[in-house]
PDB file of N, CA and C in Angstrom:
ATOM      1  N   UNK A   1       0.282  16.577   9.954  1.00  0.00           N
ATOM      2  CA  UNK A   1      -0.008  15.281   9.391  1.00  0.00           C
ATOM      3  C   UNK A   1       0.023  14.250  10.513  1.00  0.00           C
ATOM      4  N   UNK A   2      -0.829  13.442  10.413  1.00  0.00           N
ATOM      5  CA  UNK A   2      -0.975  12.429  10.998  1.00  0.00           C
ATOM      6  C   UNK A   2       0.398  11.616  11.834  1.00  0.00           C
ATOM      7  N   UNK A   3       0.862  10.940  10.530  1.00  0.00           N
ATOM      8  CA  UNK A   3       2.086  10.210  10.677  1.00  0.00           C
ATOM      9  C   UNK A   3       3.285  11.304  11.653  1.00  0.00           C
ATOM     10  N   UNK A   4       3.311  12.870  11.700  1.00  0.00           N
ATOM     11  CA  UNK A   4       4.349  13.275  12.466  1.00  0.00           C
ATOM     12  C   UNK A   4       3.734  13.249  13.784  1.00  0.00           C
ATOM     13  N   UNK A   5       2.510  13.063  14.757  1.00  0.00           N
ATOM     14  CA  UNK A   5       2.411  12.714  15.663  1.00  0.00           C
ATOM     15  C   UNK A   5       1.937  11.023  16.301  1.00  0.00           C
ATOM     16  N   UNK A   6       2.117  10.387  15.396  1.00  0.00           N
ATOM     17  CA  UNK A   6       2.001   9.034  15.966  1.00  0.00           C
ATOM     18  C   UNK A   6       3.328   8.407  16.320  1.00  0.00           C
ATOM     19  N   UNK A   7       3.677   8.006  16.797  1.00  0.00           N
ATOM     20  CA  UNK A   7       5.060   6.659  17.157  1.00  0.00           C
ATOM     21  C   UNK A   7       4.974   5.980  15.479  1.00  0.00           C
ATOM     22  N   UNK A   8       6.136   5.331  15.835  1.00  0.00           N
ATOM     23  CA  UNK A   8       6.673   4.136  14.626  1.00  0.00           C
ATOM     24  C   UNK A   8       5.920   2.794  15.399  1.00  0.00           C
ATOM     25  N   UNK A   9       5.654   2.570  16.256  1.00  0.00           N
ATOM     26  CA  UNK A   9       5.154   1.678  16.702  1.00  0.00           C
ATOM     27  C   UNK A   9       3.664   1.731  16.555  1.00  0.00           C
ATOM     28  N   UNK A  10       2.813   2.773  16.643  1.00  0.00           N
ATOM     29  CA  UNK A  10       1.375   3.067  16.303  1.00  0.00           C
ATOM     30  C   UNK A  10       1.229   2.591  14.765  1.00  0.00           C
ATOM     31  N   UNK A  11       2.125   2.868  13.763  1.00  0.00           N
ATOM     32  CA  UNK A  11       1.501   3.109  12.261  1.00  0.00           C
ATOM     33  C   UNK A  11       2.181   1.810  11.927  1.00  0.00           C
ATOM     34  N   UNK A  12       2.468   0.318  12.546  1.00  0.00           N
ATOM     35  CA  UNK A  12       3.004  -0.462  11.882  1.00  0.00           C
ATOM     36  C   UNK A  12       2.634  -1.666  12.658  1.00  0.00           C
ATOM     37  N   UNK A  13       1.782  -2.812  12.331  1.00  0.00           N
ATOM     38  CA  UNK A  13       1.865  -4.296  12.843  1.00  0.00           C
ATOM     39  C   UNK A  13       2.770  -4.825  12.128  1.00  0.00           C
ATOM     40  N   UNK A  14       3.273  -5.674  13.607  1.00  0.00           N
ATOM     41  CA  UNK A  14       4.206  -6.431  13.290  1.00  0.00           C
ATOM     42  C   UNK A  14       3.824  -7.912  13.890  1.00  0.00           C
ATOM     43  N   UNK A  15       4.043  -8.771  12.467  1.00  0.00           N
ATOM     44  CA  UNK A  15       3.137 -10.310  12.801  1.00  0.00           C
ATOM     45  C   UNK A  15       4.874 -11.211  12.170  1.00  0.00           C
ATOM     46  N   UNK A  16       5.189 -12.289  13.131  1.00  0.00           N
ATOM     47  CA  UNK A  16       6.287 -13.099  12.732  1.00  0.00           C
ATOM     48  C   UNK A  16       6.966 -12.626  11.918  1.00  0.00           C
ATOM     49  N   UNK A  17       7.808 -11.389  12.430  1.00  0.00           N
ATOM     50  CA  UNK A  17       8.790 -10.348  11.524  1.00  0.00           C
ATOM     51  C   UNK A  17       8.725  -9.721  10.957  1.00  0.00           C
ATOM     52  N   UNK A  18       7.611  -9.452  10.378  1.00  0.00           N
ATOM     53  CA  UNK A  18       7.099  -8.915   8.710  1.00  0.00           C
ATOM     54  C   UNK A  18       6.172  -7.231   9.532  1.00  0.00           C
ATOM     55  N   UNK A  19       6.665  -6.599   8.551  1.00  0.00           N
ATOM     56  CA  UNK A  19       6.364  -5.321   9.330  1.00  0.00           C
ATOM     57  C   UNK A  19       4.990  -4.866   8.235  1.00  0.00           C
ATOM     58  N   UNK A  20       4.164  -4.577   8.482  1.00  0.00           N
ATOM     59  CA  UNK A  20       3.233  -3.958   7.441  1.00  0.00           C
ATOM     60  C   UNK A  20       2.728  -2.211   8.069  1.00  0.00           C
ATOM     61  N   UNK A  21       3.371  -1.417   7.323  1.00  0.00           N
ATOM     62  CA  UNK A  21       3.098  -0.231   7.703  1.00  0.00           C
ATOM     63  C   UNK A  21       1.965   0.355   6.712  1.00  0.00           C
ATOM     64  N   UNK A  22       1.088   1.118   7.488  1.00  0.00           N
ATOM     65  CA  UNK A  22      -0.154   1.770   7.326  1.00  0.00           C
ATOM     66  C   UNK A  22       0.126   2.818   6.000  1.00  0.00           C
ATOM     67  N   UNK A  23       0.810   3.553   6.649  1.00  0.00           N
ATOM     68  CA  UNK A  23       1.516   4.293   6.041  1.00  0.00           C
ATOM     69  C   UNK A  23       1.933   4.286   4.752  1.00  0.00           C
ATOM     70  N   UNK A  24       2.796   3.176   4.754  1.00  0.00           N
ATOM     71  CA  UNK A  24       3.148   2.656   3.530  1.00  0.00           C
ATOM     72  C   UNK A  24       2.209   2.612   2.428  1.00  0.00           C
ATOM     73  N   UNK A  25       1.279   1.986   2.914  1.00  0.00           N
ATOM     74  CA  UNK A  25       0.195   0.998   1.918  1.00  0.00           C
ATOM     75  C   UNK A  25      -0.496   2.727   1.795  1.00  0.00           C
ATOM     76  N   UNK A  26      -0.991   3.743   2.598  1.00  0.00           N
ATOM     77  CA  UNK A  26      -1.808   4.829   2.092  1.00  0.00           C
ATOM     78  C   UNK A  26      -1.042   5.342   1.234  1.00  0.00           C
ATOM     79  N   UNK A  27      -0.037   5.618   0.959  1.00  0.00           N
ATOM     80  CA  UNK A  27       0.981   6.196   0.123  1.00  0.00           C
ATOM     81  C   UNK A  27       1.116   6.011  -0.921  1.00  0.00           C
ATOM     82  N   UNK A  28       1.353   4.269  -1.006  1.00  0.00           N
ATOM     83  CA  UNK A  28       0.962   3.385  -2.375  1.00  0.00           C
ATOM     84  C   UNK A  28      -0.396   3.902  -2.862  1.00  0.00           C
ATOM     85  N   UNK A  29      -1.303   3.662  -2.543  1.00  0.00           N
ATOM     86  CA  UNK A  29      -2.774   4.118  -2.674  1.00  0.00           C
ATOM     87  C   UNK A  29      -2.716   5.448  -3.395  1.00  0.00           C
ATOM     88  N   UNK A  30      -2.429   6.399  -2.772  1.00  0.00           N
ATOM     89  CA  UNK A  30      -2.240   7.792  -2.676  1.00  0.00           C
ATOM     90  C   UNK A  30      -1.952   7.826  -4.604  1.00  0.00           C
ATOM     91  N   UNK A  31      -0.774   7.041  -4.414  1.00  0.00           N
ATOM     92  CA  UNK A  31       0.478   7.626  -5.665  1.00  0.00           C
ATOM     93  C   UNK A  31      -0.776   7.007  -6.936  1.00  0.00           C
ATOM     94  N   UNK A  32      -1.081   5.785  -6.952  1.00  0.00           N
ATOM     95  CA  UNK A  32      -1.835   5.401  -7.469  1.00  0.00           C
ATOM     96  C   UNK A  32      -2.950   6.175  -8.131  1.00  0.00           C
ATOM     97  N   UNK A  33      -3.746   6.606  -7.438  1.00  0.00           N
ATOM     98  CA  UNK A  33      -4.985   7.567  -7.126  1.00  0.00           C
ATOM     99  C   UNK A  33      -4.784   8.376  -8.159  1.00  0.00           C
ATOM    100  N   UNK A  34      -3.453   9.289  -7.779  1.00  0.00           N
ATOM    101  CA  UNK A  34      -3.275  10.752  -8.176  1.00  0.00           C
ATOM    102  C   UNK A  34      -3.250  10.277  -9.435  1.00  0.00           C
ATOM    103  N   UNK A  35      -2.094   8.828 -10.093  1.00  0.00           N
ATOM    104  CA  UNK A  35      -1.696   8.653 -10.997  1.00  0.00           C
ATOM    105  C   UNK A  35      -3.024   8.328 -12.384  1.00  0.00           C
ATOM    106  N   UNK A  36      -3.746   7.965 -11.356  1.00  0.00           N
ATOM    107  CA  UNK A  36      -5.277   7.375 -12.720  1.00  0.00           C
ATOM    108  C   UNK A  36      -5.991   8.368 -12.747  1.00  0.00           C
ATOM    109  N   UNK A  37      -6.329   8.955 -11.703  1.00  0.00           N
ATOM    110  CA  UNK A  37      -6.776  10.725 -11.617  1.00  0.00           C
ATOM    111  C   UNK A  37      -6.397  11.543 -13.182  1.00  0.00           C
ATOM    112  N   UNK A  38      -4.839  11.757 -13.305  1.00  0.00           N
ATOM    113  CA  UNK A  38      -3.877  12.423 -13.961  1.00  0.00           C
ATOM    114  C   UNK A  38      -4.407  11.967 -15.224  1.00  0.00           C
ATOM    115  N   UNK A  39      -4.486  10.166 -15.297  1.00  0.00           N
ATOM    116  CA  UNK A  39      -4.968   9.913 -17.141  1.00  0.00           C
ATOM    117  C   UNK A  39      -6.002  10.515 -17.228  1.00  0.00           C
ATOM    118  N   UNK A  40      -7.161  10.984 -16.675  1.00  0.00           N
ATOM    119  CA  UNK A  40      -8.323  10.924 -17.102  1.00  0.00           C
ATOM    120  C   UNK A  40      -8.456  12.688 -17.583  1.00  0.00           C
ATOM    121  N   UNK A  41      -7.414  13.103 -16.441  1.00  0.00           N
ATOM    122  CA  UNK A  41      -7.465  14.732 -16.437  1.00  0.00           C
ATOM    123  C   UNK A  41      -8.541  15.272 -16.052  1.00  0.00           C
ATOM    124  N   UNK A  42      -9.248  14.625 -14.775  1.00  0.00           N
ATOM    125  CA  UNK A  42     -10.087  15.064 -13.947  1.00  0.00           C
ATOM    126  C   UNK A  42      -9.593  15.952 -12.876  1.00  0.00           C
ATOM    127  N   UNK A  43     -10.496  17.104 -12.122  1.00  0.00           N
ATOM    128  CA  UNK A  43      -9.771  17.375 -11.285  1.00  0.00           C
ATOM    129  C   UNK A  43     -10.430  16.316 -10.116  1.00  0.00           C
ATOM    130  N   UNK A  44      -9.590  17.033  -8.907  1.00  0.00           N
ATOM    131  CA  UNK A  44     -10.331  16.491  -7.437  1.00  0.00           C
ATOM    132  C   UNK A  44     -11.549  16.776  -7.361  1.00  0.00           C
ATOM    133  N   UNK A  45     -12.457  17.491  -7.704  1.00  0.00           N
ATOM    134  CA  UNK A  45     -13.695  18.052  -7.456  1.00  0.00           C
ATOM    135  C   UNK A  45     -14.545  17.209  -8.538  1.00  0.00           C
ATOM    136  N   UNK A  46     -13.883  17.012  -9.799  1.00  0.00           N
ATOM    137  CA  UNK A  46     -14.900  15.922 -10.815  1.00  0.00           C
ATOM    138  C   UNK A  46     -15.097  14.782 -10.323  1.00  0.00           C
ATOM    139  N   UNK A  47     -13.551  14.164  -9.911  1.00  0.00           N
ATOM    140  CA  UNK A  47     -13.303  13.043  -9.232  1.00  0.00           C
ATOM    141  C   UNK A  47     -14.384  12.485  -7.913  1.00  0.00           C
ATOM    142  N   UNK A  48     -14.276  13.648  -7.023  1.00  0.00           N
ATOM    143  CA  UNK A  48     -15.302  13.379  -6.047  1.00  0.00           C
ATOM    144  C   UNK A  48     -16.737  13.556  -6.244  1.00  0.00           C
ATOM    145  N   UNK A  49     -17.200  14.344  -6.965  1.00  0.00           N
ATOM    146  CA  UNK A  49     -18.375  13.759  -7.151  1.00  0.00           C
ATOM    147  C   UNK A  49     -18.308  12.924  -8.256  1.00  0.00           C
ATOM    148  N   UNK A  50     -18.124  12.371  -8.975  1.00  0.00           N
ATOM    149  CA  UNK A  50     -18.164  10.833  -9.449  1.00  0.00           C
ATOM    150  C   UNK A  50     -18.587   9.721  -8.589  1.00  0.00           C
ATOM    151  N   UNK A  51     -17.185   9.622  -7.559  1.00  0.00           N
ATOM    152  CA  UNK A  51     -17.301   8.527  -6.556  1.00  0.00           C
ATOM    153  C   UNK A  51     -18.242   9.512  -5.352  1.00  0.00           C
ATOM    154  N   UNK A  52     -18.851  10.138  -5.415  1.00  0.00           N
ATOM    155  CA  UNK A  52     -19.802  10.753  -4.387  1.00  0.00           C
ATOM    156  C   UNK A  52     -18.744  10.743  -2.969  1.00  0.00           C
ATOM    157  N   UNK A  53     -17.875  11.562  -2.726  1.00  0.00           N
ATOM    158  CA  UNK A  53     -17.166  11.829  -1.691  1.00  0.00           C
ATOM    159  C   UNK A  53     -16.874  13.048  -1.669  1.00  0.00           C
ATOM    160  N   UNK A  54     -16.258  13.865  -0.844  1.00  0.00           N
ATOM    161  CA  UNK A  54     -16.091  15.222  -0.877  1.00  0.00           C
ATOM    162  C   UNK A  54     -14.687  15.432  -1.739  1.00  0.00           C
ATOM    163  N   UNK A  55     -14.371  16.248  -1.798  1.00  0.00           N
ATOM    164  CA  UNK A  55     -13.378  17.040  -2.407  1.00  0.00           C
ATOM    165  C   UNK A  55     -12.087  16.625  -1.584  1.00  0.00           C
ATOM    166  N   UNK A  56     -12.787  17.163  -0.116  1.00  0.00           N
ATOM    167  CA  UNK A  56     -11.553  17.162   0.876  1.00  0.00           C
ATOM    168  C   UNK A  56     -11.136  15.690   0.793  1.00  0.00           C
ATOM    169  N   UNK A  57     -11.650  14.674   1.117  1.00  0.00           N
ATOM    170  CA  UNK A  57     -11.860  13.220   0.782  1.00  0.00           C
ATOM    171  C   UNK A  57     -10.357  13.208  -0.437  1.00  0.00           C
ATOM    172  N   UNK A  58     -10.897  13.449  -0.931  1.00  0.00           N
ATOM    173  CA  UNK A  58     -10.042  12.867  -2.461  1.00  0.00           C
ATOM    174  C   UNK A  58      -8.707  13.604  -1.816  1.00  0.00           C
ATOM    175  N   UNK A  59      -8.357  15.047  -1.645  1.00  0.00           N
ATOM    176  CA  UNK A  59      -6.979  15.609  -1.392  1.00  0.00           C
ATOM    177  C   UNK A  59      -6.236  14.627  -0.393  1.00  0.00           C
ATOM    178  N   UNK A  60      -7.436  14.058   0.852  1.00  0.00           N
ATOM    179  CA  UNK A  60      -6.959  13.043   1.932  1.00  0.00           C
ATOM    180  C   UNK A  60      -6.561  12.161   1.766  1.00  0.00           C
ATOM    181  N   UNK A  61      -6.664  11.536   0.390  1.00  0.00           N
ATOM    182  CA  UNK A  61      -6.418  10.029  -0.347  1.00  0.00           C
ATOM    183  C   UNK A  61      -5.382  10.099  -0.799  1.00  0.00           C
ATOM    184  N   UNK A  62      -5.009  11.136  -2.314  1.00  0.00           N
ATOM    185  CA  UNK A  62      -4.204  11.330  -2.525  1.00  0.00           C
ATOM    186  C   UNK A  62      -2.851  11.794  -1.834  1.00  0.00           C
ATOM    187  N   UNK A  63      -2.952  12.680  -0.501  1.00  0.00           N
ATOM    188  CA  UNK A  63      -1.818  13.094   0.458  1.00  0.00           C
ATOM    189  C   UNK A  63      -1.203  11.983   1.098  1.00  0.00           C
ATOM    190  N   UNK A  64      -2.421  10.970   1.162  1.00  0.00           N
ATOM    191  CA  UNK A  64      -1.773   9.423   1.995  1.00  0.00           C
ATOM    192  C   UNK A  64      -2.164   9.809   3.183  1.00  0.00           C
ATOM    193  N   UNK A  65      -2.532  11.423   3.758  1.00  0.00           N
ATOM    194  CA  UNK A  65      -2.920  11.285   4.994  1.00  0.00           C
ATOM    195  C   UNK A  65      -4.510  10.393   5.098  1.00  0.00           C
ATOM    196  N   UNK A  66      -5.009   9.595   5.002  1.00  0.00           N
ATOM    197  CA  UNK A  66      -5.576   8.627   5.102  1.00  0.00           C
ATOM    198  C   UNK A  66      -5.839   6.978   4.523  1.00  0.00           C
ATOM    199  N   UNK A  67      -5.755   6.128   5.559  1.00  0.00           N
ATOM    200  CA  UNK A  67      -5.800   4.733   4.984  1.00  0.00           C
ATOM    201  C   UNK A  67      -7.286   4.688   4.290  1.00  0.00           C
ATOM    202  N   UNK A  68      -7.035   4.099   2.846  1.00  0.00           N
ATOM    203  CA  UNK A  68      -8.733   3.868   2.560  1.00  0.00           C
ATOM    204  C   UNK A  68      -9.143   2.860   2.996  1.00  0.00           C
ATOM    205  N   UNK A  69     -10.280   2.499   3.092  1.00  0.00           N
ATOM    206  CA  UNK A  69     -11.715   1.490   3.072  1.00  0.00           C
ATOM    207  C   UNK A  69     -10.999   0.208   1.915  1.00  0.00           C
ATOM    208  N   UNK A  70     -11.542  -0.831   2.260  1.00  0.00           N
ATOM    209  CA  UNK A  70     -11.707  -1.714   1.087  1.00  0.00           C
ATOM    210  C   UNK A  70     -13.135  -1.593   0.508  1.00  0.00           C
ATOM    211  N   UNK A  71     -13.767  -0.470   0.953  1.00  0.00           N
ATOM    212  CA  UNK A  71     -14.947  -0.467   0.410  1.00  0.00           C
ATOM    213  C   UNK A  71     -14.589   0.711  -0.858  1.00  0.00           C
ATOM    214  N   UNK A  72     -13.781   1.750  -0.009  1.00  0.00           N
ATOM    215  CA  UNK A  72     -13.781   2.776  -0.699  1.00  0.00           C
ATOM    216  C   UNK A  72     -12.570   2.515  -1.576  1.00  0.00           C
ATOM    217  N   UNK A  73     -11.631   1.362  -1.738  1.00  0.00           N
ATOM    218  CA  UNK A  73     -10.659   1.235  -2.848  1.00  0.00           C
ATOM    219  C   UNK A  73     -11.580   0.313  -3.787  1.00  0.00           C
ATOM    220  N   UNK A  74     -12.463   0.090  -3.379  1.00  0.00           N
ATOM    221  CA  UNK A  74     -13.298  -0.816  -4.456  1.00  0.00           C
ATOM    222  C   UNK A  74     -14.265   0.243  -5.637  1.00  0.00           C
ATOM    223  N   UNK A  75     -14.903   0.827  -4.447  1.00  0.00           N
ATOM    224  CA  UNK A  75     -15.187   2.002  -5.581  1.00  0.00           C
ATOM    225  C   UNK A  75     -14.436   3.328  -6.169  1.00  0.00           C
ATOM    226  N   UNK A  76     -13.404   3.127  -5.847  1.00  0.00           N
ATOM    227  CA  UNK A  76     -12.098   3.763  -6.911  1.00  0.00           C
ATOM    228  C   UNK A  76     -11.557   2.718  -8.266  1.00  0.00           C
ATOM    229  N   UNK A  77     -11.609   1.787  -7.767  1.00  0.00           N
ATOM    230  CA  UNK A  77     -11.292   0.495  -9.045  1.00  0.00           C
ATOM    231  C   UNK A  77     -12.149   0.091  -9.794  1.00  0.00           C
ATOM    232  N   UNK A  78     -13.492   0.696  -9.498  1.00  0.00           N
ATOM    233  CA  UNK A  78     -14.947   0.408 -10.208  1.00  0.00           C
ATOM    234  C   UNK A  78     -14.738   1.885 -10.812  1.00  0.00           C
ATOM    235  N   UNK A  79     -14.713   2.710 -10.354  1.00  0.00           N
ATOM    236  CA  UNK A  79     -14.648   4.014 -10.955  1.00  0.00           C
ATOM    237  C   UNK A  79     -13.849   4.425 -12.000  1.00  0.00           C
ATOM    238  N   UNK A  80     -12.550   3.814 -11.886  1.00  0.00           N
ATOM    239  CA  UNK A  80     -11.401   3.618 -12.859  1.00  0.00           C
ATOM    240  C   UNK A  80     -11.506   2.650 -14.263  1.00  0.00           C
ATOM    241  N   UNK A  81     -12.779   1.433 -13.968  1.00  0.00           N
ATOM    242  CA  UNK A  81     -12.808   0.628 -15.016  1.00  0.00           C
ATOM    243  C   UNK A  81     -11.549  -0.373 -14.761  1.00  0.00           C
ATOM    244  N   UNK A  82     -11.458  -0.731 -13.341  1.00  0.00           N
ATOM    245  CA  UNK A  82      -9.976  -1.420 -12.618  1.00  0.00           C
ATOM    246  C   UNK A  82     -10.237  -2.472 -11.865  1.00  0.00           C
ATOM    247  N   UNK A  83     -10.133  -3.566 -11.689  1.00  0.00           N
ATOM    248  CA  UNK A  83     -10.066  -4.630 -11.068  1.00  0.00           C
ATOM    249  C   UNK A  83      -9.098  -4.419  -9.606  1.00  0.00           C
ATOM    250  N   UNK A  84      -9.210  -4.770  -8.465  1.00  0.00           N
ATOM    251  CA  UNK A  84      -8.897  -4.497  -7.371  1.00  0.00           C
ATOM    252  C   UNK A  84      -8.533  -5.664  -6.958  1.00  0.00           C
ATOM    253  N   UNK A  85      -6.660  -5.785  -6.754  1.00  0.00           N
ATOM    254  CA  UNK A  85      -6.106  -6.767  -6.265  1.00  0.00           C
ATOM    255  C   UNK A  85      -5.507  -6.951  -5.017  1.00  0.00           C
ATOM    256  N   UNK A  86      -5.482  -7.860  -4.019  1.00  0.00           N
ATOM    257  CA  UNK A  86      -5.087  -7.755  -2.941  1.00  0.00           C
ATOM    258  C   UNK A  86      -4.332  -9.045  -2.983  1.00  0.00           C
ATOM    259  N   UNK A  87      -2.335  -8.623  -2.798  1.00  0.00           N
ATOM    260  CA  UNK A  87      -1.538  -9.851  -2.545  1.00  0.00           C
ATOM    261  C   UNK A  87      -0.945 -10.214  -1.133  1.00  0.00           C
ATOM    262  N   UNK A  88      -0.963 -10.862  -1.024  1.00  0.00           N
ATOM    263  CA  UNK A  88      -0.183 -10.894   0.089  1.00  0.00           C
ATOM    264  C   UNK A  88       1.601 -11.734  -0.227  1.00  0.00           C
ATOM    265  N   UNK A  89       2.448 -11.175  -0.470  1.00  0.00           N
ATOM    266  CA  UNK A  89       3.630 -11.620  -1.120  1.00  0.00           C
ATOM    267  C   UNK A  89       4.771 -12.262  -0.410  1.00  0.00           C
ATOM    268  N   UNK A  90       4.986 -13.278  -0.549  1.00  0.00           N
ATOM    269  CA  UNK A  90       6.230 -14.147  -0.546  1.00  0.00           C
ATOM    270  C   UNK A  90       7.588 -13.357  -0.799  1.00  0.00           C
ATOM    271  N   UNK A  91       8.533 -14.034   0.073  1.00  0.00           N
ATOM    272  CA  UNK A  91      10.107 -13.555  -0.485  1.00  0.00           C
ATOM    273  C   UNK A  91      10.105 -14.776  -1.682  1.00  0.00           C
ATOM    274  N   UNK A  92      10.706 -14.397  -2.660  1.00  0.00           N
ATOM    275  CA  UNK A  92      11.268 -15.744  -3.464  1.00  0.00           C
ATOM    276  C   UNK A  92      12.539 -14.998  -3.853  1.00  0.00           C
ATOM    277  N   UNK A  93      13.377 -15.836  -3.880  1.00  0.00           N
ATOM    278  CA  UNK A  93      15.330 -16.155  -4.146  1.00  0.00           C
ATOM    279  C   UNK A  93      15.501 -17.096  -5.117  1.00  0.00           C
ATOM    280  N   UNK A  94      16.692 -16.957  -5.487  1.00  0.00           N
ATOM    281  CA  UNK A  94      17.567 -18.058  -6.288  1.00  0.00           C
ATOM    282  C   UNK A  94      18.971 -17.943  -5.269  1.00  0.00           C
ATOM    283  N   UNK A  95      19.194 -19.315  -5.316  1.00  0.00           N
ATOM    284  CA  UNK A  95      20.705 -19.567  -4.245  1.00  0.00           C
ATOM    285  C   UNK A  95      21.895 -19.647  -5.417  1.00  0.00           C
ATOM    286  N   UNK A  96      22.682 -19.580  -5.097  1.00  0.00           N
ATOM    287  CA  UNK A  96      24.081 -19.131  -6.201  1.00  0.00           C
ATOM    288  C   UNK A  96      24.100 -20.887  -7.019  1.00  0.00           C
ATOM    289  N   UNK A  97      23.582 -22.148  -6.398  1.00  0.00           N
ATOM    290  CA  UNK A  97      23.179 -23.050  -6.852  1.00  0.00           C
ATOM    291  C   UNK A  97      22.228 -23.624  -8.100  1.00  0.00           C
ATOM    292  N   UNK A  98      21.611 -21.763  -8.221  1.00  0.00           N
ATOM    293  CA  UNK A  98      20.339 -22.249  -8.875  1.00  0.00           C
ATOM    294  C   UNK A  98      19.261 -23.045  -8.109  1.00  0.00           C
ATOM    295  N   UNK A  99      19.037 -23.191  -6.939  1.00  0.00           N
ATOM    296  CA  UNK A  99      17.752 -23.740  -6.683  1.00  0.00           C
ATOM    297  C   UNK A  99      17.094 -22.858  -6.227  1.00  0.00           C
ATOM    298  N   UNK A 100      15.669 -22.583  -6.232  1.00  0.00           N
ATOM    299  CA  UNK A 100      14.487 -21.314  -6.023  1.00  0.00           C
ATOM    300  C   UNK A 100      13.339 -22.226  -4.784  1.00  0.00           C
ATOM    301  N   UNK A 101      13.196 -21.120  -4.264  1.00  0.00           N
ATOM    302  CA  UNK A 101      12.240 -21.000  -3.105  1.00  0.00           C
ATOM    303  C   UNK A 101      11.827 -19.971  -2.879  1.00  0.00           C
ATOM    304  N   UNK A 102      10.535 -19.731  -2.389  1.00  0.00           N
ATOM    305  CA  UNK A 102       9.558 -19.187  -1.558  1.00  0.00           C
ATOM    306  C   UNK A 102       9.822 -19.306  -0.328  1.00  0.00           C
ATOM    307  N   UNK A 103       9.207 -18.408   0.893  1.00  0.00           N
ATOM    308  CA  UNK A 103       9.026 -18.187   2.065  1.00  0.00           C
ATOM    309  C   UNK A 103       8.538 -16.915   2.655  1.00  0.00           C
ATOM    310  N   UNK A 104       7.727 -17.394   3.654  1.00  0.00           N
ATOM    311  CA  UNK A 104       7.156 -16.284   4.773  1.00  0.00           C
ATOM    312  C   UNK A 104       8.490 -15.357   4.658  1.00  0.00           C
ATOM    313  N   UNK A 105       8.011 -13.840   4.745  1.00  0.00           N
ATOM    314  CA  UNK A 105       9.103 -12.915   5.062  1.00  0.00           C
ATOM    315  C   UNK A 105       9.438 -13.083   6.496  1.00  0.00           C
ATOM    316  N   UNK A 106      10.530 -12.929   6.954  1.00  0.00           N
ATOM    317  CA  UNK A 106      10.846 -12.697   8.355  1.00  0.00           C
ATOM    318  C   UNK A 106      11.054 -14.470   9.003  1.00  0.00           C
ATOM    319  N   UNK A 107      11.047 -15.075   7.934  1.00  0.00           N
ATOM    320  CA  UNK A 107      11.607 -16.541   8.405  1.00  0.00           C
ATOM    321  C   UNK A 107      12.523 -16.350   9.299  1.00  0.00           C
ATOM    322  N   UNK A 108      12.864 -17.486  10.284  1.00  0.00           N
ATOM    323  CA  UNK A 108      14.160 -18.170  10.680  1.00  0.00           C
ATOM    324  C   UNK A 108      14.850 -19.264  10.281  1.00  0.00           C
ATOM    325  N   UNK A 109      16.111 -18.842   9.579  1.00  0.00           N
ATOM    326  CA  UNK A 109      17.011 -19.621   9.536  1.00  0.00           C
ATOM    327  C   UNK A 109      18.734 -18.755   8.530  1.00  0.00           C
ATOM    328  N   UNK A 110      19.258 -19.172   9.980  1.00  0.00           N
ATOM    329  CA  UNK A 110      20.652 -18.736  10.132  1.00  0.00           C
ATOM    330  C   UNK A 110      21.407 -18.988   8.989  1.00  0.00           C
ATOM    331  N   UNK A 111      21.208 -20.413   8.166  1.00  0.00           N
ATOM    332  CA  UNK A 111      21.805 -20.184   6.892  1.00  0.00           C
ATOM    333  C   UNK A 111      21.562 -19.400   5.584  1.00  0.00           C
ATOM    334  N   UNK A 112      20.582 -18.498   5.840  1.00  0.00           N
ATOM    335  CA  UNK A 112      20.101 -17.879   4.613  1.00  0.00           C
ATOM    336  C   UNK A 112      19.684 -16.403   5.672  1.00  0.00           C
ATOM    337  N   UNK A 113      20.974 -15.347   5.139  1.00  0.00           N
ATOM    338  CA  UNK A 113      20.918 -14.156   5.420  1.00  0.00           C
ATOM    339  C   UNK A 113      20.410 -13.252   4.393  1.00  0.00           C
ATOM    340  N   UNK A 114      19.429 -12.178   4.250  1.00  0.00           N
ATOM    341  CA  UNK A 114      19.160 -11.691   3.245  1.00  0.00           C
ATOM    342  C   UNK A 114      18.784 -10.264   3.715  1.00  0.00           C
ATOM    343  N   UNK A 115      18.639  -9.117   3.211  1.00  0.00           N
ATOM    344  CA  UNK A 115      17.735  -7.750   3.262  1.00  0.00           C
ATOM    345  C   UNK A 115      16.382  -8.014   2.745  1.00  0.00           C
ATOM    346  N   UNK A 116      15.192  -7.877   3.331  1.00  0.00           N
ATOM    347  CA  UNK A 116      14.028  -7.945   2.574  1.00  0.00           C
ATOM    348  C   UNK A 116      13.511  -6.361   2.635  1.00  0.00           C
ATOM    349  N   UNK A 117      14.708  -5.419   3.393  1.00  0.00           N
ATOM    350  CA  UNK A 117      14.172  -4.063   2.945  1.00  0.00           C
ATOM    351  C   UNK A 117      13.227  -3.488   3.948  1.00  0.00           C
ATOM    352  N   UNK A 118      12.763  -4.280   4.638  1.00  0.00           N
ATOM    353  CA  UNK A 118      11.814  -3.776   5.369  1.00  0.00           C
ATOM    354  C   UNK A 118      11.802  -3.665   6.687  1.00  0.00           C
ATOM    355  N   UNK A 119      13.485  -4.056   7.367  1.00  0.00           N
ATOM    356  CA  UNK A 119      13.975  -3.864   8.608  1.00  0.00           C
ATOM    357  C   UNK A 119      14.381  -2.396   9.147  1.00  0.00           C
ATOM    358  N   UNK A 120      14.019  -2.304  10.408  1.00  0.00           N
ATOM    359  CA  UNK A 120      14.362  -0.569  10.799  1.00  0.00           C
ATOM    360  C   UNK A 120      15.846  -0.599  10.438  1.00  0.00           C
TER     361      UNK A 120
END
């Protein structure tokens, strides 16, 4: 697999703290895939020719060993009868005060320590 010969540093940008791994997001994808796959009770082979891709294609999607396309998650979400969302997400908190905020992940500031989970 892919991911056991790349570095941790290859499969992950890192922009003002915030780590976005490749990986991650094919995985998500992946689980997804298999999971709408599963309602329909298609196999991989119906599946791919539907969306006109190979067989191998679809096992590659579902394994996570490959990042998809926004072309090719579009025609999985067209294929599904699925709308295709892309967030880009905020930390939001409540302070023991009750007051709520938003912020960039990977902020600075020393008075507000938190886990966002996504530190090595």
């Amino acid at each position: 697999m892919l991911s056991e010969v790349m570095k941790p540093s290859d499969r992950q940008t890192r922009h003002h703290g915030v780590s976005n791994d490749s990986f991650a997001l094919a995985a998500e994808c992946a689980r997804r895939l298999a999971e709408l796959r599963a309602d329909t009770g298609e196999t991989q082979k119906q599946l791919a020719l539907r969306l006109r891709m190979t067989e191998s294609m679809i096992s590659r999607l579902e394994r996570g060993d490959h990042v998809p396309s926004l072309h090719t998650l579009c025609r999985i979400a067209t294929a599904f009868g699925r709308r295709l969302e892309i967030v880009f997400h905020e930390h939001e908190h409540t302070h023991a005060d009750g007051t709520r905020h938003t912020h960039a992940h990977g902020h600075d500031d020393g008075d507000h320590q938190h886990d966002h989970g996504d530190e090595a």
